[in-house]
PDB file of N, CA and C in Angstrom:
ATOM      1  N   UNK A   1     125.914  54.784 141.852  1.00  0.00           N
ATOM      2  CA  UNK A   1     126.114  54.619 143.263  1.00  0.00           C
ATOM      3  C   UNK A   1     125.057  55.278 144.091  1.00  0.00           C
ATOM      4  N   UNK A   2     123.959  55.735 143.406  1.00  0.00           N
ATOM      5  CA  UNK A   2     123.076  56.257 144.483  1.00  0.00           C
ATOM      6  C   UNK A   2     122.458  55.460 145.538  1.00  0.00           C
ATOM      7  N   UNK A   3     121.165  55.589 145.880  1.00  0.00           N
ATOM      8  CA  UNK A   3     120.088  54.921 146.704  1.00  0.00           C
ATOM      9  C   UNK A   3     119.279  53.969 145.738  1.00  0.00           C
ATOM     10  N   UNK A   4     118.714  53.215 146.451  1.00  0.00           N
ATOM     11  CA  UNK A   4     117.782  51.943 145.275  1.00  0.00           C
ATOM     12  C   UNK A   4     116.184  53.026 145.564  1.00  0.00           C
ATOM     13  N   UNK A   5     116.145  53.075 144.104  1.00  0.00           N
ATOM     14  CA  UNK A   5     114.594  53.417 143.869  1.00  0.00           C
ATOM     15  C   UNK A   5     115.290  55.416 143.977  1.00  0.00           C
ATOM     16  N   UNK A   6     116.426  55.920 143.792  1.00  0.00           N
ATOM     17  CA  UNK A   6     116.539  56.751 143.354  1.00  0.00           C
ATOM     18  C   UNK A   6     117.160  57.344 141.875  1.00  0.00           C
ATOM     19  N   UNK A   7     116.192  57.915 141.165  1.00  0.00           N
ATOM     20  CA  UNK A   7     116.270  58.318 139.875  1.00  0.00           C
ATOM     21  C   UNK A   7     117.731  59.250 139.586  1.00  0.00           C
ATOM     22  N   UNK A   8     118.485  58.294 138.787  1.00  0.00           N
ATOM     23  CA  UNK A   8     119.749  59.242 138.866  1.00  0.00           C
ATOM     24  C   UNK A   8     119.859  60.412 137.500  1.00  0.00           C
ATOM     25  N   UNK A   9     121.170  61.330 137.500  1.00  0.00           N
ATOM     26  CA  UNK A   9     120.958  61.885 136.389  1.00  0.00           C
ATOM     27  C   UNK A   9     122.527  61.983 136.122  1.00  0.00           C
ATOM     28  N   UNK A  10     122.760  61.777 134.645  1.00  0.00           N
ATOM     29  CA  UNK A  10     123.782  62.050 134.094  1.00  0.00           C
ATOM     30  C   UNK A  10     124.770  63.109 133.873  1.00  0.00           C
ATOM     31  N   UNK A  11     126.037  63.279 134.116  1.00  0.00           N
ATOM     32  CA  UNK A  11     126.356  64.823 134.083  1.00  0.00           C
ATOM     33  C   UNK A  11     126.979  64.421 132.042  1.00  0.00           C
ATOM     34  N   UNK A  12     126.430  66.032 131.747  1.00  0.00           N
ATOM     35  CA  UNK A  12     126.531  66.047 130.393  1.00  0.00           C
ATOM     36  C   UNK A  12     127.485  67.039 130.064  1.00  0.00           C
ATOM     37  N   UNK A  13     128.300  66.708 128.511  1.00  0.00           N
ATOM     38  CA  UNK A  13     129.736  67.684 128.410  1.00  0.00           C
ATOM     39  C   UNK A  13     129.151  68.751 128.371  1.00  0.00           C
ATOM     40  N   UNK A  14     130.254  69.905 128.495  1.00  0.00           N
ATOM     41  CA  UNK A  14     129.742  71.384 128.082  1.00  0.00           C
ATOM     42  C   UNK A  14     130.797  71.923 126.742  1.00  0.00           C
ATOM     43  N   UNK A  15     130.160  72.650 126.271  1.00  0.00           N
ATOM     44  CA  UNK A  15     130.583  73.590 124.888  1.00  0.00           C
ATOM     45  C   UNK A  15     132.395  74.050 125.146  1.00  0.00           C
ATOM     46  N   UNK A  16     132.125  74.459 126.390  1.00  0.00           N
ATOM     47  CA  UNK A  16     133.190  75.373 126.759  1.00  0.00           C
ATOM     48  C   UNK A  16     134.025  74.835 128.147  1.00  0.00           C
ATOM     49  N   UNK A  17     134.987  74.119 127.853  1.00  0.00           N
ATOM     50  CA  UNK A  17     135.547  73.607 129.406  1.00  0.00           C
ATOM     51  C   UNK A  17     136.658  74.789 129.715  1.00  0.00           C
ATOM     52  N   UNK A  18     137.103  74.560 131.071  1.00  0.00           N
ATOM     53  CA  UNK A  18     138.282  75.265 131.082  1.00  0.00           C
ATOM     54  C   UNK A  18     139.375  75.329 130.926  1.00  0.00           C
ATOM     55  N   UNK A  19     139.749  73.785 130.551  1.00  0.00           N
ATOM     56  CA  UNK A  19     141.109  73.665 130.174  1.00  0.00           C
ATOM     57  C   UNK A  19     140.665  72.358 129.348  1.00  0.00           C
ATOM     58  N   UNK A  20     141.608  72.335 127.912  1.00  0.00           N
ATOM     59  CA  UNK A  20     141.387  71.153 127.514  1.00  0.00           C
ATOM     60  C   UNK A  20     143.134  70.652 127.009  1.00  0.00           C
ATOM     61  N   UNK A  21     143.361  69.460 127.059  1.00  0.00           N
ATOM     62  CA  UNK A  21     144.521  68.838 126.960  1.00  0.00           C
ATOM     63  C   UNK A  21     144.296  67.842 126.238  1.00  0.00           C
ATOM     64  N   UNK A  22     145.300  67.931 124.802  1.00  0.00           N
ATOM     65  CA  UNK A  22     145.020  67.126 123.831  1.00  0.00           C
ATOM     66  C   UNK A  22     145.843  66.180 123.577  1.00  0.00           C
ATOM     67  N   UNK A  23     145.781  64.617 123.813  1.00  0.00           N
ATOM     68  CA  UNK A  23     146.167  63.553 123.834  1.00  0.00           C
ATOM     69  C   UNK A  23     146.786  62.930 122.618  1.00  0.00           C
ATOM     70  N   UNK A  24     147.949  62.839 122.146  1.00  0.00           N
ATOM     71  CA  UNK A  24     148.419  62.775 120.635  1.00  0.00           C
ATOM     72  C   UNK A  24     148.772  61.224 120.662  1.00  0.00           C
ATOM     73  N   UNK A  25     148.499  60.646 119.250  1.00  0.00           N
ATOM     74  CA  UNK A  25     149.071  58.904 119.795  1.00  0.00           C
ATOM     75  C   UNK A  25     150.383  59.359 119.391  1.00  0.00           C
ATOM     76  N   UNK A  26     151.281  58.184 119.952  1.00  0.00           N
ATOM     77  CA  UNK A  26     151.946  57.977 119.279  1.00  0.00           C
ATOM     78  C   UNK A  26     152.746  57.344 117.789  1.00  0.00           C
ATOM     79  N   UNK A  27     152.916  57.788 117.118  1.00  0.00           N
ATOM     80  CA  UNK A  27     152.250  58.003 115.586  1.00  0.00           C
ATOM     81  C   UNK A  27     154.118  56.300 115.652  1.00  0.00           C
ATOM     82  N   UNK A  28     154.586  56.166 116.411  1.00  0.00           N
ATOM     83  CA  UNK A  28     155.546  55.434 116.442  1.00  0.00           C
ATOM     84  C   UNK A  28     155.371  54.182 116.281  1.00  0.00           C
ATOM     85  N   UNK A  29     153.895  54.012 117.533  1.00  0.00           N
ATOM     86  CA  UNK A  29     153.719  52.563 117.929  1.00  0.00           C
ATOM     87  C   UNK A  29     152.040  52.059 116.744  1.00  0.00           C
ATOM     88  N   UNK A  30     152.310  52.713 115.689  1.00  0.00           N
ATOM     89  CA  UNK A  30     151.221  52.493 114.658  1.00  0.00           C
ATOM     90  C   UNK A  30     151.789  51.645 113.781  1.00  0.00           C
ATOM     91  N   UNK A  31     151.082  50.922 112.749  1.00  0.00           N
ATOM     92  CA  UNK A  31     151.837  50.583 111.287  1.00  0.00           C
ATOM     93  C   UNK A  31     152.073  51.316 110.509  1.00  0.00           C
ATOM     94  N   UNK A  32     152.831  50.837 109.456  1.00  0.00           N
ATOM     95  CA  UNK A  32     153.412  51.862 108.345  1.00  0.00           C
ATOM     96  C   UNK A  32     152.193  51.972 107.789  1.00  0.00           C
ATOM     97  N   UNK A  33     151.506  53.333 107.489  1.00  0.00           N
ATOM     98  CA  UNK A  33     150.466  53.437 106.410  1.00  0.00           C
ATOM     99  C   UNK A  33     150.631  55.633 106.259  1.00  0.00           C
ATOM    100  N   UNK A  34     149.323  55.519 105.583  1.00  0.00           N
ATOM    101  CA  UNK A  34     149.455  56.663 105.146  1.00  0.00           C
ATOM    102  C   UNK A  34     148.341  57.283 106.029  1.00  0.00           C
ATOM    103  N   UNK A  35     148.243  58.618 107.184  1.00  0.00           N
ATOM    104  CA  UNK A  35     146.688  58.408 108.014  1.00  0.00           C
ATOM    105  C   UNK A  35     146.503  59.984 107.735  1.00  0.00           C
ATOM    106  N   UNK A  36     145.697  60.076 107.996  1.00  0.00           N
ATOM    107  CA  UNK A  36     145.202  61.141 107.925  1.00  0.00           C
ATOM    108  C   UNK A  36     144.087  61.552 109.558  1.00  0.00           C
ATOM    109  N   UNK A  37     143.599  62.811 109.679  1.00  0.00           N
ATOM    110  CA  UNK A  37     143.608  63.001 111.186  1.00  0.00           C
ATOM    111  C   UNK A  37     142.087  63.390 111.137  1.00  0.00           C
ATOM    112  N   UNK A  38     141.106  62.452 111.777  1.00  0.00           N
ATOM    113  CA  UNK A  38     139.748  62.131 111.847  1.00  0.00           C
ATOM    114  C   UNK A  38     138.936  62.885 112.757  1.00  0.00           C
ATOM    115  N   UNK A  39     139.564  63.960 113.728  1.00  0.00           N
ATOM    116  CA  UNK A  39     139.218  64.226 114.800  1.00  0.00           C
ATOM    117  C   UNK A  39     139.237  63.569 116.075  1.00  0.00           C
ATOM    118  N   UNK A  40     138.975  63.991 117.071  1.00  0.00           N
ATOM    119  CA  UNK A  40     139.069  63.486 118.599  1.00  0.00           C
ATOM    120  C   UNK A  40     137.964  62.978 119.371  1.00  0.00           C
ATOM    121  N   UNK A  41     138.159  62.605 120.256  1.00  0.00           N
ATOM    122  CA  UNK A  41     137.306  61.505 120.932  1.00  0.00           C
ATOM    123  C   UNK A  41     137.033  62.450 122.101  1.00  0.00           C
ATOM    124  N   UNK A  42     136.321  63.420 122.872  1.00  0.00           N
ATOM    125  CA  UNK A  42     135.903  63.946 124.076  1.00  0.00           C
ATOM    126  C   UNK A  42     135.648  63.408 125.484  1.00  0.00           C
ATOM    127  N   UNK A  43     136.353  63.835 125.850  1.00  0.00           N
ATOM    128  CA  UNK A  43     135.693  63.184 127.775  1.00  0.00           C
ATOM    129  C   UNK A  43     136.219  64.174 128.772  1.00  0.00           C
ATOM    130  N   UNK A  44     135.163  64.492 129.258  1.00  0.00           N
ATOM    131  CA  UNK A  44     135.146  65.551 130.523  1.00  0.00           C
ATOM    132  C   UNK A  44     135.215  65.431 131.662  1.00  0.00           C
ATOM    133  N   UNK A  45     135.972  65.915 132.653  1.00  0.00           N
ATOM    134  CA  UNK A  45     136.404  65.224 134.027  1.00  0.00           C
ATOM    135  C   UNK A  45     135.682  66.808 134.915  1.00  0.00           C
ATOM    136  N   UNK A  46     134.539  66.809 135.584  1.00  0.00           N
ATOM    137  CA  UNK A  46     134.272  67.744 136.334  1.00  0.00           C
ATOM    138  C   UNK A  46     134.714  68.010 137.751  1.00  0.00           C
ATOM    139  N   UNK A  47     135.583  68.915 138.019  1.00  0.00           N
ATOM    140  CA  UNK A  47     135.972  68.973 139.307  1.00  0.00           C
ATOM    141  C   UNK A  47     135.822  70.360 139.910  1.00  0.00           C
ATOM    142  N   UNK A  48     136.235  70.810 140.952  1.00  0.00           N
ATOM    143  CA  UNK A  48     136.686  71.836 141.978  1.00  0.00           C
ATOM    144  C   UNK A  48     137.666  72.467 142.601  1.00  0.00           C
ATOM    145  N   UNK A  49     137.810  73.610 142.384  1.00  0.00           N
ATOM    146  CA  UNK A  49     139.458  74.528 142.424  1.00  0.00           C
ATOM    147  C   UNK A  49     138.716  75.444 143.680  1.00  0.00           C
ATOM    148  N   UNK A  50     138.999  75.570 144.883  1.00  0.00           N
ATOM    149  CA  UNK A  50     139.181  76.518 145.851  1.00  0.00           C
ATOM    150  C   UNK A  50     140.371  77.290 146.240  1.00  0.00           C
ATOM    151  N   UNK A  51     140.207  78.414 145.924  1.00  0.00           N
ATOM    152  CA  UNK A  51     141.295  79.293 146.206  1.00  0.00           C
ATOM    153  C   UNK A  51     141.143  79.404 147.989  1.00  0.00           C
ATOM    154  N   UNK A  52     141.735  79.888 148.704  1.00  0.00           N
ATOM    155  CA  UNK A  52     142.183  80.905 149.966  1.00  0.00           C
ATOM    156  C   UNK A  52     141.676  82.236 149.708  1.00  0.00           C
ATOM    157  N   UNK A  53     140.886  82.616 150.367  1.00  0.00           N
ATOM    158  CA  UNK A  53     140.335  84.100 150.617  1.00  0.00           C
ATOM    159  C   UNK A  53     140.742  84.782 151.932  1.00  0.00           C
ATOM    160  N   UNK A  54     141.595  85.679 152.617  1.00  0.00           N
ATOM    161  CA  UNK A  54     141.940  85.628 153.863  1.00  0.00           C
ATOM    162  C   UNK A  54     141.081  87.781 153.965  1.00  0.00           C
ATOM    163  N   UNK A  55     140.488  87.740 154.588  1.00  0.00           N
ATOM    164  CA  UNK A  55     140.049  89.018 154.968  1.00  0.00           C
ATOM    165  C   UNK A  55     140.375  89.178 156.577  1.00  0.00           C
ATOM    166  N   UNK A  56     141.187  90.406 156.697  1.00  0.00           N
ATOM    167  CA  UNK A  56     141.722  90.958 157.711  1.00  0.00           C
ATOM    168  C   UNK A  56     140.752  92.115 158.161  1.00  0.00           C
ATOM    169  N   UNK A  57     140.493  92.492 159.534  1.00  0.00           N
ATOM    170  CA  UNK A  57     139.382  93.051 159.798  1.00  0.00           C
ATOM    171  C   UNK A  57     140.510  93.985 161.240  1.00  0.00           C
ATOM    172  N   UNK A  58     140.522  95.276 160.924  1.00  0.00           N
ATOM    173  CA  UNK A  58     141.348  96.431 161.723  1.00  0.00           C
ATOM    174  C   UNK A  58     140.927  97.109 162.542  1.00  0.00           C
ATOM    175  N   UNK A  59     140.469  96.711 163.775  1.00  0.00           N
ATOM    176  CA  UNK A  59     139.690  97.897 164.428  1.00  0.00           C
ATOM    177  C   UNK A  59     140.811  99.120 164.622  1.00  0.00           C
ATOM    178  N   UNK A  60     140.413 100.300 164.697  1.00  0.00           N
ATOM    179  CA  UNK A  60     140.926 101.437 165.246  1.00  0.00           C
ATOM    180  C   UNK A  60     141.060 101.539 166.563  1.00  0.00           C
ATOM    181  N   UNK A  61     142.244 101.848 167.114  1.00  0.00           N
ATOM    182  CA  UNK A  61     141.871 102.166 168.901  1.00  0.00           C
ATOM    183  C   UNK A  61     142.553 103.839 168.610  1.00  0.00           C
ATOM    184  N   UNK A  62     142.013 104.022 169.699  1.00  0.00           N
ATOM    185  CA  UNK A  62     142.022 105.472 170.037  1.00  0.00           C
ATOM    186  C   UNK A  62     142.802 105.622 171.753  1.00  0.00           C
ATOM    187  N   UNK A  63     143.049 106.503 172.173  1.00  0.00           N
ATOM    188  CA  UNK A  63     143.506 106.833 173.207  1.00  0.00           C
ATOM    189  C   UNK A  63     143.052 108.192 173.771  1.00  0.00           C
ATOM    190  N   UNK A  64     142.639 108.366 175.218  1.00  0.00           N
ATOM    191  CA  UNK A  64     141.969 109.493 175.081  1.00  0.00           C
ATOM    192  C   UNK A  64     142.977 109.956 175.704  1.00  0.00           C
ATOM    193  N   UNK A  65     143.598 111.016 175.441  1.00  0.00           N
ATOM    194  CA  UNK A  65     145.138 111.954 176.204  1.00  0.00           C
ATOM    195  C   UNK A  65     144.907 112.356 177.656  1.00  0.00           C
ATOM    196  N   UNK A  66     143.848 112.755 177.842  1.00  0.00           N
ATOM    197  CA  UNK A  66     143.837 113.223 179.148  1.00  0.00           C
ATOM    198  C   UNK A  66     143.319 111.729 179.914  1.00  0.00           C
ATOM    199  N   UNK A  67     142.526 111.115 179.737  1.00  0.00           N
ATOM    200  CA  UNK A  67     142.481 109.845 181.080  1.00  0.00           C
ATOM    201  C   UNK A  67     142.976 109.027 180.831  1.00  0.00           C
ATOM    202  N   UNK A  68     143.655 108.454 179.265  1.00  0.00           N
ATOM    203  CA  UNK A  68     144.385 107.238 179.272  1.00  0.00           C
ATOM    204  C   UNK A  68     143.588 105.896 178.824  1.00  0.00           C
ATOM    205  N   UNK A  69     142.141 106.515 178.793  1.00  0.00           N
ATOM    206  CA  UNK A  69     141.256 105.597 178.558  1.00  0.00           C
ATOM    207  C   UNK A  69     141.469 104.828 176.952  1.00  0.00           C
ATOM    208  N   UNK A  70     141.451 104.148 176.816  1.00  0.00           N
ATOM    209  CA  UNK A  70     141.546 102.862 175.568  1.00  0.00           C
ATOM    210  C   UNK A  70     140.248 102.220 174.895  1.00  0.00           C
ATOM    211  N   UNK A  71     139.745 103.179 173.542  1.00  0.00           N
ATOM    212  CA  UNK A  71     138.447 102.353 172.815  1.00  0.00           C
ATOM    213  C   UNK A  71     138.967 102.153 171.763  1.00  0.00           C
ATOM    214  N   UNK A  72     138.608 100.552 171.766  1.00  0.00           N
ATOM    215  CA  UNK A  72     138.865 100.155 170.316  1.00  0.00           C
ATOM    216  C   UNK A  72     137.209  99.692 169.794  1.00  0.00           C
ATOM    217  N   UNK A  73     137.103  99.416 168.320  1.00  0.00           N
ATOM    218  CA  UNK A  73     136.411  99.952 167.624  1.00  0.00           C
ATOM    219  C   UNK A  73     135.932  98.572 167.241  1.00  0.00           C
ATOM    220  N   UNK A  74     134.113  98.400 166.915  1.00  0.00           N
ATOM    221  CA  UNK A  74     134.206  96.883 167.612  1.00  0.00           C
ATOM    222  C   UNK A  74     133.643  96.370 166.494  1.00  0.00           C
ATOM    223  N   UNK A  75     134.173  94.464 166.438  1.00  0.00           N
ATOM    224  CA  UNK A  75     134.203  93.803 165.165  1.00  0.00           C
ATOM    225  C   UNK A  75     133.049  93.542 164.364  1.00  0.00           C
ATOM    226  N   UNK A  76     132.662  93.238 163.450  1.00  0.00           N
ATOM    227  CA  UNK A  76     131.662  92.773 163.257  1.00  0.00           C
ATOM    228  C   UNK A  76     131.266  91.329 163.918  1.00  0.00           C
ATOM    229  N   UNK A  77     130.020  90.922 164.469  1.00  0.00           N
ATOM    230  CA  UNK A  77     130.096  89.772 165.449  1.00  0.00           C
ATOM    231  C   UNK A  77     130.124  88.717 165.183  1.00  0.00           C
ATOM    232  N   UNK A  78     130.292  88.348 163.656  1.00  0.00           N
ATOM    233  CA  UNK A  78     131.137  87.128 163.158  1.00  0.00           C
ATOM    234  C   UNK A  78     132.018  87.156 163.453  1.00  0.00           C
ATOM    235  N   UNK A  79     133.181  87.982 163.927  1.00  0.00           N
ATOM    236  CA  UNK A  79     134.798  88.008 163.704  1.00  0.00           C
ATOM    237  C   UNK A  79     135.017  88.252 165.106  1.00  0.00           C
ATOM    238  N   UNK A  80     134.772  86.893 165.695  1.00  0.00           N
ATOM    239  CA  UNK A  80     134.931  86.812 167.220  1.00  0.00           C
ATOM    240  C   UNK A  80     136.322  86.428 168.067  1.00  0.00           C
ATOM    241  N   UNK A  81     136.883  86.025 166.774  1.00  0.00           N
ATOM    242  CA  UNK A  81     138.272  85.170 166.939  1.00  0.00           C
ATOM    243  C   UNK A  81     140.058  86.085 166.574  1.00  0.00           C
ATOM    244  N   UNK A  82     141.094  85.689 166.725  1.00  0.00           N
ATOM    245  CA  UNK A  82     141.622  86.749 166.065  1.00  0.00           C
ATOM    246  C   UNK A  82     142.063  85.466 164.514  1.00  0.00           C
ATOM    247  N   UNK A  83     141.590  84.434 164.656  1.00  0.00           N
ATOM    248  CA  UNK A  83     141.958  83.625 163.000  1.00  0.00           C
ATOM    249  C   UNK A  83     140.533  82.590 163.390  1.00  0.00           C
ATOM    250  N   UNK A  84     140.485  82.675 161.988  1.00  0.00           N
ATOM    251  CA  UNK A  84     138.804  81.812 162.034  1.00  0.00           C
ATOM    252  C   UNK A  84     138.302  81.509 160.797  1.00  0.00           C
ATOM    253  N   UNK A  85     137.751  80.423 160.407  1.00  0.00           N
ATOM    254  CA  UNK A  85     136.874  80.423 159.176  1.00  0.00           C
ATOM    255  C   UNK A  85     136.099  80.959 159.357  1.00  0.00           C
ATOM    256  N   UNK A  86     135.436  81.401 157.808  1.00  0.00           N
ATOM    257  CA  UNK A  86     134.459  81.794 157.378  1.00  0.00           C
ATOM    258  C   UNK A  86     133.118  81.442 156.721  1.00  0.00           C
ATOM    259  N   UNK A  87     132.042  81.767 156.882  1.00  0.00           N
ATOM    260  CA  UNK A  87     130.913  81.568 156.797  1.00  0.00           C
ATOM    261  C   UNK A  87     131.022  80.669 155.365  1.00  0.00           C
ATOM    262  N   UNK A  88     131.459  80.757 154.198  1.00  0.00           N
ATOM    263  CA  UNK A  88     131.983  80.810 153.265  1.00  0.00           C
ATOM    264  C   UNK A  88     132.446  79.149 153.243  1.00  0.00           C
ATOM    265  N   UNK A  89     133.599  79.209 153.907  1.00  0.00           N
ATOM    266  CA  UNK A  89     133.894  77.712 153.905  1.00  0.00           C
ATOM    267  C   UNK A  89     133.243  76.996 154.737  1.00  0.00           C
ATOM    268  N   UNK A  90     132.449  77.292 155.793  1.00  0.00           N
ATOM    269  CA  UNK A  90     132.289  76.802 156.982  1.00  0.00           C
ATOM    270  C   UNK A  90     130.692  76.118 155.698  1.00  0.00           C
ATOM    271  N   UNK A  91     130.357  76.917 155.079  1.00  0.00           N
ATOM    272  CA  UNK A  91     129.154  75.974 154.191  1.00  0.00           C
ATOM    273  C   UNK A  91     129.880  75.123 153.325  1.00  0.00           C
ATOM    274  N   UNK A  92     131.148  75.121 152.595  1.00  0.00           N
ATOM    275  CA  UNK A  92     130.899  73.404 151.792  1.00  0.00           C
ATOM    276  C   UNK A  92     131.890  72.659 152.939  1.00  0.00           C
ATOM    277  N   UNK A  93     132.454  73.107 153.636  1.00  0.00           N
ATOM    278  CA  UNK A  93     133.113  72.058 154.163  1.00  0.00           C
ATOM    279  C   UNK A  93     132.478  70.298 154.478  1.00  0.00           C
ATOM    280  N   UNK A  94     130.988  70.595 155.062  1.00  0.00           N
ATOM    281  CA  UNK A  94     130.192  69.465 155.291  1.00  0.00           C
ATOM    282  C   UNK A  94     130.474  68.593 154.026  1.00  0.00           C
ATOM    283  N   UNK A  95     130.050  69.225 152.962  1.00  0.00           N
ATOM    284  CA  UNK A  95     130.042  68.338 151.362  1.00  0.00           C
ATOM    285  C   UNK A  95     131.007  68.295 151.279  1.00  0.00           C
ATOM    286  N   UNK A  96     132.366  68.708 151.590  1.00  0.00           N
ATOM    287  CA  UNK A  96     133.376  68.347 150.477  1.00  0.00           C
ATOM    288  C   UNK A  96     134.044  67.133 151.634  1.00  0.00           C
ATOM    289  N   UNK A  97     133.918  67.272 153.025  1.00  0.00           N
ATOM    290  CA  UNK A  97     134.516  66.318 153.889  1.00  0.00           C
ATOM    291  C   UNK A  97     133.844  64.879 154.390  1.00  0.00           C
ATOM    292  N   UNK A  98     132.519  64.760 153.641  1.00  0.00           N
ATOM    293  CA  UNK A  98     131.483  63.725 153.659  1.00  0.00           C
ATOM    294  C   UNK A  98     132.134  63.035 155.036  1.00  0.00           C
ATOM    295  N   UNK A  99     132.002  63.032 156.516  1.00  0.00           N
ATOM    296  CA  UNK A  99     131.951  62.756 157.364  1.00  0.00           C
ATOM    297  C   UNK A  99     133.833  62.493 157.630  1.00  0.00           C
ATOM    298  N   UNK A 100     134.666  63.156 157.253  1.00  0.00           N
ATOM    299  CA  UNK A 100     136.014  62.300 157.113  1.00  0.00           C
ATOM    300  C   UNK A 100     137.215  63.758 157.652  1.00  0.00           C
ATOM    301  N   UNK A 101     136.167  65.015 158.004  1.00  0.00           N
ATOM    302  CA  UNK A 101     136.756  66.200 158.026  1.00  0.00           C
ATOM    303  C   UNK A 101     136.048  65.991 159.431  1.00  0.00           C
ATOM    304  N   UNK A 102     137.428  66.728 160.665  1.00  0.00           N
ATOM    305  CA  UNK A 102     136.934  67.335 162.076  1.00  0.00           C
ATOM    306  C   UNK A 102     135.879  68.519 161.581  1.00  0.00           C
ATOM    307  N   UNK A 103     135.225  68.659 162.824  1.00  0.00           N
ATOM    308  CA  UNK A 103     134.094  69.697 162.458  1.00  0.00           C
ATOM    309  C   UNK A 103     134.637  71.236 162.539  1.00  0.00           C
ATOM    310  N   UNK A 104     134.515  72.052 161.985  1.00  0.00           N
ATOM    311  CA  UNK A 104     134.559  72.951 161.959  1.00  0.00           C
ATOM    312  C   UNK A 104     134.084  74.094 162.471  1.00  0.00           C
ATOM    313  N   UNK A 105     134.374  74.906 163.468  1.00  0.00           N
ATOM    314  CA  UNK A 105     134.082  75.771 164.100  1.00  0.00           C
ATOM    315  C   UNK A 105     134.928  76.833 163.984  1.00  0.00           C
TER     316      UNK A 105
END
């Protein structure tokens, strides 16, 4: 499905997947014979697991006793919002929503 006149490349299995799930026939819907077990047939499905990362960010306030005055203690200037994505998602979101995701801010 690429572009015409672009060189594609194959994705190739790996040694070590992370989960593998082994497909048994059913030994029911066979003929009567005697079989013996030849090994398995491989195919790899590559995908993507995103967890939720939520970092909470606490400023300190203080109170000064005698004027009443109020400093709180100031965010880092990414964390402009009091809930917000992060830099983090805010980079694959583009790729993973290929034009079909509101934009993200």
């Amino acid at each position: 499905g690429g572009q015409h006149g672009h060189e594609g490349v194959t994705l190739k299995q790996i040694d070590e997947p992370d989960e593998v799930e082994l497909i048994q026939i059913d030994r029911r819907t066979l003929p009567r014979g005697n079989y013996e077990e030849a090994g398995v047939e491989r195919r790899q499905v590559f995908d993507i697991q995103i967890c939720r990362w939520v970092t909470e960010y606490q400023a300190e306030i203080l109170i000064d006793k005698t004027s009443g005055n109020r400093y709180v203690a100031p965010f880092p200037d990414e964390v402009s919002k009091a809930v917000q994505y992060g830099k983090q998602l805010k980079a694959h979101a583009p790729p993973l929503c290929q034009n079909s995701c509101r934009s993200i801010n």
